[in-house]
PDB file of N, CA and C in Angstrom:
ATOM      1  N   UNK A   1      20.414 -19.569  60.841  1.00  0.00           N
ATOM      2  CA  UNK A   1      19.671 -18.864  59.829  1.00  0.00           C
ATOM      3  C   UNK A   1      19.985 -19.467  58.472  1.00  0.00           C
ATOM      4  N   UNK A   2      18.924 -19.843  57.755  1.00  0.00           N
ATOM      5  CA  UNK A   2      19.131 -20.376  56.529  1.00  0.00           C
ATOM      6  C   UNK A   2      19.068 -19.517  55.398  1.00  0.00           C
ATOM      7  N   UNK A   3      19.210 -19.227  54.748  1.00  0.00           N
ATOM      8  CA  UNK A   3      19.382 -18.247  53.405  1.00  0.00           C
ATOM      9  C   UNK A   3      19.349 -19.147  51.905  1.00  0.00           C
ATOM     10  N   UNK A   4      18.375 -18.984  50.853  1.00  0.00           N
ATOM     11  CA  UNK A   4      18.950 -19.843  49.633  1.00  0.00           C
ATOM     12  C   UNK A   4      18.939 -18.913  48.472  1.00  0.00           C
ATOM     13  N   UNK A   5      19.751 -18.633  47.746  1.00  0.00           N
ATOM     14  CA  UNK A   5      19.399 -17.623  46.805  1.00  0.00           C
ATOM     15  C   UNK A   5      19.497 -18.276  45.469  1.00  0.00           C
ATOM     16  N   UNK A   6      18.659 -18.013  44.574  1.00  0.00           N
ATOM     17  CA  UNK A   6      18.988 -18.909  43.419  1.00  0.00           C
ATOM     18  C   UNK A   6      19.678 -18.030  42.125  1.00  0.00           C
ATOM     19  N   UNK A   7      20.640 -18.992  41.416  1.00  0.00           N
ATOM     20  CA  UNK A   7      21.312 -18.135  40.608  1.00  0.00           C
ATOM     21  C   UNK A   7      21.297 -17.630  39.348  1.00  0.00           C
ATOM     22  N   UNK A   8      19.446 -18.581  39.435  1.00  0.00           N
ATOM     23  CA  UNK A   8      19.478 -18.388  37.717  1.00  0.00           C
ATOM     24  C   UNK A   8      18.421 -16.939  37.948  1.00  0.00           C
ATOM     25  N   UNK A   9      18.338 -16.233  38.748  1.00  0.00           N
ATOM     26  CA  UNK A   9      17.632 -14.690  38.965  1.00  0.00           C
ATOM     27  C   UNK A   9      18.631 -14.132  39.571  1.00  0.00           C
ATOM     28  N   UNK A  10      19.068 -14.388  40.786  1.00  0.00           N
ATOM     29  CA  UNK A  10      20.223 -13.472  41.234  1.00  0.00           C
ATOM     30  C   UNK A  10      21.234 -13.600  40.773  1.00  0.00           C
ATOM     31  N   UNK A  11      22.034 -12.695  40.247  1.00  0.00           N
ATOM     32  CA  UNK A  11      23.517 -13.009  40.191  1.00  0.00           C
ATOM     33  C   UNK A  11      24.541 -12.198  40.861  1.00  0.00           C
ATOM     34  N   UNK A  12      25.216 -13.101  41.554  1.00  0.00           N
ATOM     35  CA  UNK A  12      26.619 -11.911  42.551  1.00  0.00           C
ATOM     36  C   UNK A  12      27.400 -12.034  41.861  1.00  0.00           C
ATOM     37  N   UNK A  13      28.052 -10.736  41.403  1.00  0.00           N
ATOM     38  CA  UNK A  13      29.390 -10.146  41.101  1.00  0.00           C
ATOM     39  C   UNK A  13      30.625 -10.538  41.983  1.00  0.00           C
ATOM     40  N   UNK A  14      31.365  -9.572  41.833  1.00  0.00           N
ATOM     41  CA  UNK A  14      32.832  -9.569  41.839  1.00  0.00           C
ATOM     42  C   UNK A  14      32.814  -9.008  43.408  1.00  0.00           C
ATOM     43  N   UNK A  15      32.118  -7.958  43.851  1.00  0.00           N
ATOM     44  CA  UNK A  15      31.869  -7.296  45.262  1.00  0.00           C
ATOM     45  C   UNK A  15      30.884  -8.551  45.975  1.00  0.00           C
ATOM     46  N   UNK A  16      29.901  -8.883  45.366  1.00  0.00           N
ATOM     47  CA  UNK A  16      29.016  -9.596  46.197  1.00  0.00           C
ATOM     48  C   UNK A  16      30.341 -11.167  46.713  1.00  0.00           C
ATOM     49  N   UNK A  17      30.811 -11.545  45.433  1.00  0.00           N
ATOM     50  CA  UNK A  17      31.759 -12.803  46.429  1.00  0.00           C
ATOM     51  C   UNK A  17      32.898 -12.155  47.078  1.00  0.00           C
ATOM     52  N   UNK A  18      33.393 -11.314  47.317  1.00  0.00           N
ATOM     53  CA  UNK A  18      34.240 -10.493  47.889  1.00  0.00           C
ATOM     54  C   UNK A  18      33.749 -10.235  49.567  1.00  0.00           C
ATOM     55  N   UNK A  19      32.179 -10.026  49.356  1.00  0.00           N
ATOM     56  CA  UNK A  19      31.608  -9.821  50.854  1.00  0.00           C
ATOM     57  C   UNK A  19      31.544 -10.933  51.394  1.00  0.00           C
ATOM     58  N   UNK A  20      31.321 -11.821  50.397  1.00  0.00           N
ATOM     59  CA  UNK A  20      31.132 -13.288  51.168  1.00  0.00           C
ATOM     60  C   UNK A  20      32.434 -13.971  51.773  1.00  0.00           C
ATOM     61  N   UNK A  21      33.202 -13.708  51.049  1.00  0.00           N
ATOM     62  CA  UNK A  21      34.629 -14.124  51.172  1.00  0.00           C
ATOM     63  C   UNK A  21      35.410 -13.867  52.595  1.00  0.00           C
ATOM     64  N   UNK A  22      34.898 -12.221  53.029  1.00  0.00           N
ATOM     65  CA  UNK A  22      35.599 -11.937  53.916  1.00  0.00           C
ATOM     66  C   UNK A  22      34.449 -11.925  55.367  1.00  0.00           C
ATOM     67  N   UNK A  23      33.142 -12.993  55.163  1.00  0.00           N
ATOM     68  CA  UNK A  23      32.512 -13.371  56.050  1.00  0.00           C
ATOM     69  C   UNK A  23      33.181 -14.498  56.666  1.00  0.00           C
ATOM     70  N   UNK A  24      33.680 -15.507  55.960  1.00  0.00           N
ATOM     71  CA  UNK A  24      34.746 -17.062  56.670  1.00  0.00           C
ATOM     72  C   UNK A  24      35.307 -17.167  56.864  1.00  0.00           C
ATOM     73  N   UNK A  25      36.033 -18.141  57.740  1.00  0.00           N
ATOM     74  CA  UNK A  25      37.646 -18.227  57.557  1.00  0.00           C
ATOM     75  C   UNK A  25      37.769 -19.129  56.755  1.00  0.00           C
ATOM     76  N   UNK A  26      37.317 -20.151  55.982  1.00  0.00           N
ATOM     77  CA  UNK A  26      37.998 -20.864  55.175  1.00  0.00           C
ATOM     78  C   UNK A  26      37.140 -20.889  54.016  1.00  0.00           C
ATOM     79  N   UNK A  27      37.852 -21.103  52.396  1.00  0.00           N
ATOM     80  CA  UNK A  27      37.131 -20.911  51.504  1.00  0.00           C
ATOM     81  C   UNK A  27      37.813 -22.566  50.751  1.00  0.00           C
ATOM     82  N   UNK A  28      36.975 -23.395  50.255  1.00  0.00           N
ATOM     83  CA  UNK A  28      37.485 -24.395  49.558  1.00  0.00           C
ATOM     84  C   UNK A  28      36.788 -24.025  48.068  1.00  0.00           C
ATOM     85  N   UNK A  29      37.877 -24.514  46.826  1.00  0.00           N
ATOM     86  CA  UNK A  29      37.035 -24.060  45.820  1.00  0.00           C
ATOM     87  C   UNK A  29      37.433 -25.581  44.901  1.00  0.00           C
ATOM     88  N   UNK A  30      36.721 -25.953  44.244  1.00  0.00           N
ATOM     89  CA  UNK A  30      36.584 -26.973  43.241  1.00  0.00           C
ATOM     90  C   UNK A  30      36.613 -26.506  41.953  1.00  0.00           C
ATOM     91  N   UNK A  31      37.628 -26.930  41.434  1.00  0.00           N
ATOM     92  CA  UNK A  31      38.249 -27.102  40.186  1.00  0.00           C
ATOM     93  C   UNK A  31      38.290 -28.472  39.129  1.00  0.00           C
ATOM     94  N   UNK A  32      37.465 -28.707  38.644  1.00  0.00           N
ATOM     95  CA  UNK A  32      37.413 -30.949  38.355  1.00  0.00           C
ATOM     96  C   UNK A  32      38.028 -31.571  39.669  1.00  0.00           C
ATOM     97  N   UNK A  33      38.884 -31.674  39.196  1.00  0.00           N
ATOM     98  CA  UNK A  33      39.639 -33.170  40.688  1.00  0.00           C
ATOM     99  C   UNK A  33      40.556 -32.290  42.015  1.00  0.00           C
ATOM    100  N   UNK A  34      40.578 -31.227  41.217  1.00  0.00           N
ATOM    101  CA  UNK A  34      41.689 -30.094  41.905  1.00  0.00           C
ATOM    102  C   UNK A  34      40.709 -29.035  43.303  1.00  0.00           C
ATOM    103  N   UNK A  35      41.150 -28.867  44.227  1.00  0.00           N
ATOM    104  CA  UNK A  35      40.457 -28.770  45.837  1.00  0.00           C
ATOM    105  C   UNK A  35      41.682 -27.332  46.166  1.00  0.00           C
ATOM    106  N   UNK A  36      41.422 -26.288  46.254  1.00  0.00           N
ATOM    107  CA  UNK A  36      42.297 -25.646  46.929  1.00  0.00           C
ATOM    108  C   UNK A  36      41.611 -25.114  48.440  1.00  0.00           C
ATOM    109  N   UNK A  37      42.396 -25.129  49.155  1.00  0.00           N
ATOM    110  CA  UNK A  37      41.836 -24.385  50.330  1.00  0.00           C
ATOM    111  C   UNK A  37      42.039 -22.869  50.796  1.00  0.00           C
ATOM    112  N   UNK A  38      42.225 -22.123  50.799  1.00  0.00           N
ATOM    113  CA  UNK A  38      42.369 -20.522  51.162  1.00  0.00           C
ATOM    114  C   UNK A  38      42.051 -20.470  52.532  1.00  0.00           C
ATOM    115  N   UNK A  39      42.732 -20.057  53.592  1.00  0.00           N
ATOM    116  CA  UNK A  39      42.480 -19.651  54.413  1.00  0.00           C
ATOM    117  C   UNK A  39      42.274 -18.618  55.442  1.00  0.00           C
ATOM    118  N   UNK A  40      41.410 -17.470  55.186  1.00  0.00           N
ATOM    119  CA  UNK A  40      41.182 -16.192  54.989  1.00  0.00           C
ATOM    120  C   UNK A  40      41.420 -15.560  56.090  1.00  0.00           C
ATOM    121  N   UNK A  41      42.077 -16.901  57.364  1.00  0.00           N
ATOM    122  CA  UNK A  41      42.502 -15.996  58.936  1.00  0.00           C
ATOM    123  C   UNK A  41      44.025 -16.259  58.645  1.00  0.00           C
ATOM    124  N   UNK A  42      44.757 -17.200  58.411  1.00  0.00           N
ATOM    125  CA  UNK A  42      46.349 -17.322  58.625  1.00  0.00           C
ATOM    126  C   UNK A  42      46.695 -17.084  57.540  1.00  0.00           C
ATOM    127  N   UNK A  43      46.494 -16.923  55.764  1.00  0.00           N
ATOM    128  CA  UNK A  43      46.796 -16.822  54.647  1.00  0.00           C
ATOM    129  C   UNK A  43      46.042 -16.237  53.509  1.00  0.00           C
ATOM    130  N   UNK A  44      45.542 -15.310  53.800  1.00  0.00           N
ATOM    131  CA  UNK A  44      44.609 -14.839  52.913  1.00  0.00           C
ATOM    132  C   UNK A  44      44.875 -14.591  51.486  1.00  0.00           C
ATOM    133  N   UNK A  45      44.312 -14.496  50.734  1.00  0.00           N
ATOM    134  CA  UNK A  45      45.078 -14.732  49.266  1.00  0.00           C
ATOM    135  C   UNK A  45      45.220 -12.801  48.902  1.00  0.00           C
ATOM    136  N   UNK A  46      45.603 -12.796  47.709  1.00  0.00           N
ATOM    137  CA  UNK A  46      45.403 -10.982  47.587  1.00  0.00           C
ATOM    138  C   UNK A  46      43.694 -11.375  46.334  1.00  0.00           C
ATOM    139  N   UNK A  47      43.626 -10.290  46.567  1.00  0.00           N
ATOM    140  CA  UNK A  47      42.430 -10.250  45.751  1.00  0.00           C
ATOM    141  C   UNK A  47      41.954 -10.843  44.899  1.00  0.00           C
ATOM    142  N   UNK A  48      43.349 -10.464  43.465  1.00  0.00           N
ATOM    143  CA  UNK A  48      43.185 -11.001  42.633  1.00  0.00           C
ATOM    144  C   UNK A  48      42.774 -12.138  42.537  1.00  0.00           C
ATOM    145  N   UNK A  49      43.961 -13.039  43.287  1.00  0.00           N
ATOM    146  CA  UNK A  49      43.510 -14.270  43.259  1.00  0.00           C
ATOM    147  C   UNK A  49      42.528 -14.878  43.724  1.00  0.00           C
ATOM    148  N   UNK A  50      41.875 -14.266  44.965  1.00  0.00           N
ATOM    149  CA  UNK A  50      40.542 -14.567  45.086  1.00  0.00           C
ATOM    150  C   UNK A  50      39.648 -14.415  44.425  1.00  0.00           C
ATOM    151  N   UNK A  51      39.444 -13.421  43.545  1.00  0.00           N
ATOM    152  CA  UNK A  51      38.325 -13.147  42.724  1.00  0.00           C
ATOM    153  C   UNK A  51      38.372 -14.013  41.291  1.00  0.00           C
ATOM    154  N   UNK A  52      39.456 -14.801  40.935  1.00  0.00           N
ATOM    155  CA  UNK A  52      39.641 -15.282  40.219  1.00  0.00           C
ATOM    156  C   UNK A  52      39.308 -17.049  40.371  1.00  0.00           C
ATOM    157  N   UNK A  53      39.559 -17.355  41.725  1.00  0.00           N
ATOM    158  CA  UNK A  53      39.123 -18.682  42.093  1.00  0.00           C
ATOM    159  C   UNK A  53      37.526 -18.466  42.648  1.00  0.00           C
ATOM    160  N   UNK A  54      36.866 -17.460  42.962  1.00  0.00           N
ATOM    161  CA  UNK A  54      35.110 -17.427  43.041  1.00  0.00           C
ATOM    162  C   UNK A  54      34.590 -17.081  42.107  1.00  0.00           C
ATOM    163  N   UNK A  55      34.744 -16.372  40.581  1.00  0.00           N
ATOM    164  CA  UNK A  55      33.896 -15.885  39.727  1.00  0.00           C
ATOM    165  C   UNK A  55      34.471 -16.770  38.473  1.00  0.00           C
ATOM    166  N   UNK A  56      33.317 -17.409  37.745  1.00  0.00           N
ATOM    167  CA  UNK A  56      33.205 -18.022  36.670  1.00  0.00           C
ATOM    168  C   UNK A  56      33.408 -16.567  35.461  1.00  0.00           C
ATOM    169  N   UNK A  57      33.162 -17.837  34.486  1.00  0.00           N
ATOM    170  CA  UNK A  57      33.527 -16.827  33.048  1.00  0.00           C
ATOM    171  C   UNK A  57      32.751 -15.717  32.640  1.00  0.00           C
ATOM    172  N   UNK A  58      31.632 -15.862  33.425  1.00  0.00           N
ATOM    173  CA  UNK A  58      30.791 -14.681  32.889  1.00  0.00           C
ATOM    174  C   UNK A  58      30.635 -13.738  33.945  1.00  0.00           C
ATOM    175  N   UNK A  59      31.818 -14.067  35.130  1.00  0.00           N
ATOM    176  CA  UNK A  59      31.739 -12.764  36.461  1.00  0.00           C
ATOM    177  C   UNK A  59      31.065 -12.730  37.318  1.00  0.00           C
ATOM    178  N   UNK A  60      30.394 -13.545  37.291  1.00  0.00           N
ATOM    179  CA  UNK A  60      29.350 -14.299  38.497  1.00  0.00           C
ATOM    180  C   UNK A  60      29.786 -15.266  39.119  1.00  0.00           C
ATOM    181  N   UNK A  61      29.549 -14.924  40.581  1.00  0.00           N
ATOM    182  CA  UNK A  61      30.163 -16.562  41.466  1.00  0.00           C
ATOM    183  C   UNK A  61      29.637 -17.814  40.873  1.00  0.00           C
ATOM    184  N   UNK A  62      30.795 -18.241  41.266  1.00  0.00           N
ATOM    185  CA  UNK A  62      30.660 -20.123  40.687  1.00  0.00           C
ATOM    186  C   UNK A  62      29.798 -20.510  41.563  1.00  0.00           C
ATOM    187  N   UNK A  63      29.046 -21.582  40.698  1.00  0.00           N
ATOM    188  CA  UNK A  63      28.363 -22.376  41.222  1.00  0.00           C
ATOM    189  C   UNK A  63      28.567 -23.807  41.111  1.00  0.00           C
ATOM    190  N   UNK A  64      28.172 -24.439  42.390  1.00  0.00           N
ATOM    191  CA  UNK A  64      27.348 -24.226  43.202  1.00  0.00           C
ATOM    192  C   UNK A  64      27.789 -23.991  44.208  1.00  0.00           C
ATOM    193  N   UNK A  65      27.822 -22.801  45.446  1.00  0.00           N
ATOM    194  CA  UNK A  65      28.546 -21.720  46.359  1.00  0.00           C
ATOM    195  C   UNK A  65      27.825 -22.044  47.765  1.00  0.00           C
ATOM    196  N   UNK A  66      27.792 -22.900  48.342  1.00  0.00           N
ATOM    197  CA  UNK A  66      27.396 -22.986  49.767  1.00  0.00           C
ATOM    198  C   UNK A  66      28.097 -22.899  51.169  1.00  0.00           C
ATOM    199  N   UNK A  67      27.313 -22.219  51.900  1.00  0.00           N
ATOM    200  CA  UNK A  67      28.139 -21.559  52.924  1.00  0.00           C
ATOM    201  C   UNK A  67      27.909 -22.507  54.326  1.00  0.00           C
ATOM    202  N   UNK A  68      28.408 -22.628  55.022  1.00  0.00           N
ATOM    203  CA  UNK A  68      28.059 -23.735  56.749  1.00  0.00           C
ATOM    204  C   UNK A  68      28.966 -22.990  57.348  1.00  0.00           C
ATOM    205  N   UNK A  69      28.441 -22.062  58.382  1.00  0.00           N
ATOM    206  CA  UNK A  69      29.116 -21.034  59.374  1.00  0.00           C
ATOM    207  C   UNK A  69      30.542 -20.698  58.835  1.00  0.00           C
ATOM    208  N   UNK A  70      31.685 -20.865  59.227  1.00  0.00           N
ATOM    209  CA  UNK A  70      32.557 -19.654  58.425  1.00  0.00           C
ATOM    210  C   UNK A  70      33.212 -20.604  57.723  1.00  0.00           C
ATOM    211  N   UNK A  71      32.609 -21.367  56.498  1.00  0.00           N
ATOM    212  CA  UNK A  71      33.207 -22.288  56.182  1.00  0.00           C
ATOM    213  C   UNK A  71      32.631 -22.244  54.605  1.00  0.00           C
ATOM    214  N   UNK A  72      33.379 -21.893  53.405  1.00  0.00           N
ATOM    215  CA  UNK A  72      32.407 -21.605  52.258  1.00  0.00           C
ATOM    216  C   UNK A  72      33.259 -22.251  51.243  1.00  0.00           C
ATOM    217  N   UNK A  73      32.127 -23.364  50.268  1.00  0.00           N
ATOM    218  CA  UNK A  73      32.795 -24.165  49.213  1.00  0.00           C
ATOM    219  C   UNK A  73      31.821 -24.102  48.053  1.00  0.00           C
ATOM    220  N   UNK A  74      32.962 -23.780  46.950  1.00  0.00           N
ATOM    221  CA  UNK A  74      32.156 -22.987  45.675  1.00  0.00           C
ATOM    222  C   UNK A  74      33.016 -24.690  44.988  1.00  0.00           C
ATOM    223  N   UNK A  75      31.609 -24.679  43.962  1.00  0.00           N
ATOM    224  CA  UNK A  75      32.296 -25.952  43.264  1.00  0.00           C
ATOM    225  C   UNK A  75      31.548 -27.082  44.064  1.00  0.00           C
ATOM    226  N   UNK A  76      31.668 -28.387  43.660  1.00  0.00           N
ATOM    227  CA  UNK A  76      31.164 -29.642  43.585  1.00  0.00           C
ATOM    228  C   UNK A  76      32.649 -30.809  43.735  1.00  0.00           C
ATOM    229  N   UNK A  77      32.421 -31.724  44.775  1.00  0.00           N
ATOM    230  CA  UNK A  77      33.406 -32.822  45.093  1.00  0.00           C
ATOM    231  C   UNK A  77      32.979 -33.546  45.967  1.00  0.00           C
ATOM    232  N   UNK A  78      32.522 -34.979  45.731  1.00  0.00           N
ATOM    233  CA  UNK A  78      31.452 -35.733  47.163  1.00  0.00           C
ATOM    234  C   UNK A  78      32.562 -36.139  47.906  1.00  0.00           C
ATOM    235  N   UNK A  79      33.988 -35.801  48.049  1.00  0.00           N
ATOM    236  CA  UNK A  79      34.825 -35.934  49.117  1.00  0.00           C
ATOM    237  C   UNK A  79      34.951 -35.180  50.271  1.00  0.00           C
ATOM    238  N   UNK A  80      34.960 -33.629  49.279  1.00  0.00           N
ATOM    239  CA  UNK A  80      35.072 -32.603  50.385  1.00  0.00           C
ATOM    240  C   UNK A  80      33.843 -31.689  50.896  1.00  0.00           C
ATOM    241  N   UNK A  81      33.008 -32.345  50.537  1.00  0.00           N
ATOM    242  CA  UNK A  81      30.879 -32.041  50.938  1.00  0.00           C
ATOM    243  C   UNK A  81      31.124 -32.919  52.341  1.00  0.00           C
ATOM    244  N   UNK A  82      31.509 -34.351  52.138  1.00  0.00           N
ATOM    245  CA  UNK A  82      31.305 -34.879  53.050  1.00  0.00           C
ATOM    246  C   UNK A  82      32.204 -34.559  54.359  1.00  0.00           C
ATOM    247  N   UNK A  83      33.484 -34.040  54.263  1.00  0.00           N
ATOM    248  CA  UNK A  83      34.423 -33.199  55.185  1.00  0.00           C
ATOM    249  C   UNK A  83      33.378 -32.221  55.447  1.00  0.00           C
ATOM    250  N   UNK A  84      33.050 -30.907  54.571  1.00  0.00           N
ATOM    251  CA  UNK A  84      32.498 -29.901  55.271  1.00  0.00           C
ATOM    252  C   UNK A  84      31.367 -30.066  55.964  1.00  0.00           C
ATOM    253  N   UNK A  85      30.717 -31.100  55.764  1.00  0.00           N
ATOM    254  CA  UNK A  85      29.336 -30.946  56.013  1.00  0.00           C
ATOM    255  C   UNK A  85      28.773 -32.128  56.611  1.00  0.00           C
ATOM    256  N   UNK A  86      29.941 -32.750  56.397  1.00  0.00           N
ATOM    257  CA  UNK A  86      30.051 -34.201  57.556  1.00  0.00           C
ATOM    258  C   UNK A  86      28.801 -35.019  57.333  1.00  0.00           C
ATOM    259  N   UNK A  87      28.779 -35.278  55.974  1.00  0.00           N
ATOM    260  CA  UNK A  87      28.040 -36.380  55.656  1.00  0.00           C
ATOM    261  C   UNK A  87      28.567 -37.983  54.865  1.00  0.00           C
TER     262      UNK A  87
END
């Protein structure tokens, strides 16, 4: 099932990446050069810190937030696109 939502009409909050969050097991987030991984079955972060590595400055998930089965990477890096998504 494909889903695309665009962000310059929708915007998810703090609950909306929270639901998403606890749809995957793994969350990679992009930071410039910096890659963290979270892993939401053996290490889950506490909240805070999750909500703090998915929502940009204005409280809306970062973009750009794409999901591939339980596998979700917010942020931009043509290293780790090509890991997730195996291109």
């Amino acid at each position: 099932m494909k889903k695309e939502v665009n962000a310059r009409t929708t915007r998810l909050g703090a609950e909306d990446a929270e639901e998403l969050a606890s749809q995957v097991n793994k969350i990679y987030v992009i930071k410039g050069k910096r890659v963290t991984l979270f892993d939401m079955k053996k290490d889950p972060p506490d909240s805070e810190t999750l909500t703090k590595a998915l929502l940009g400055p204005t409280g809306n998930l970062r973009a750009p937030a794409l999901r591939r089965g339980k596998t979700l990477v917010i942020g931009f890096d043509a290293d780790t696109y090509g890991e997730v998504f195996g291109s």
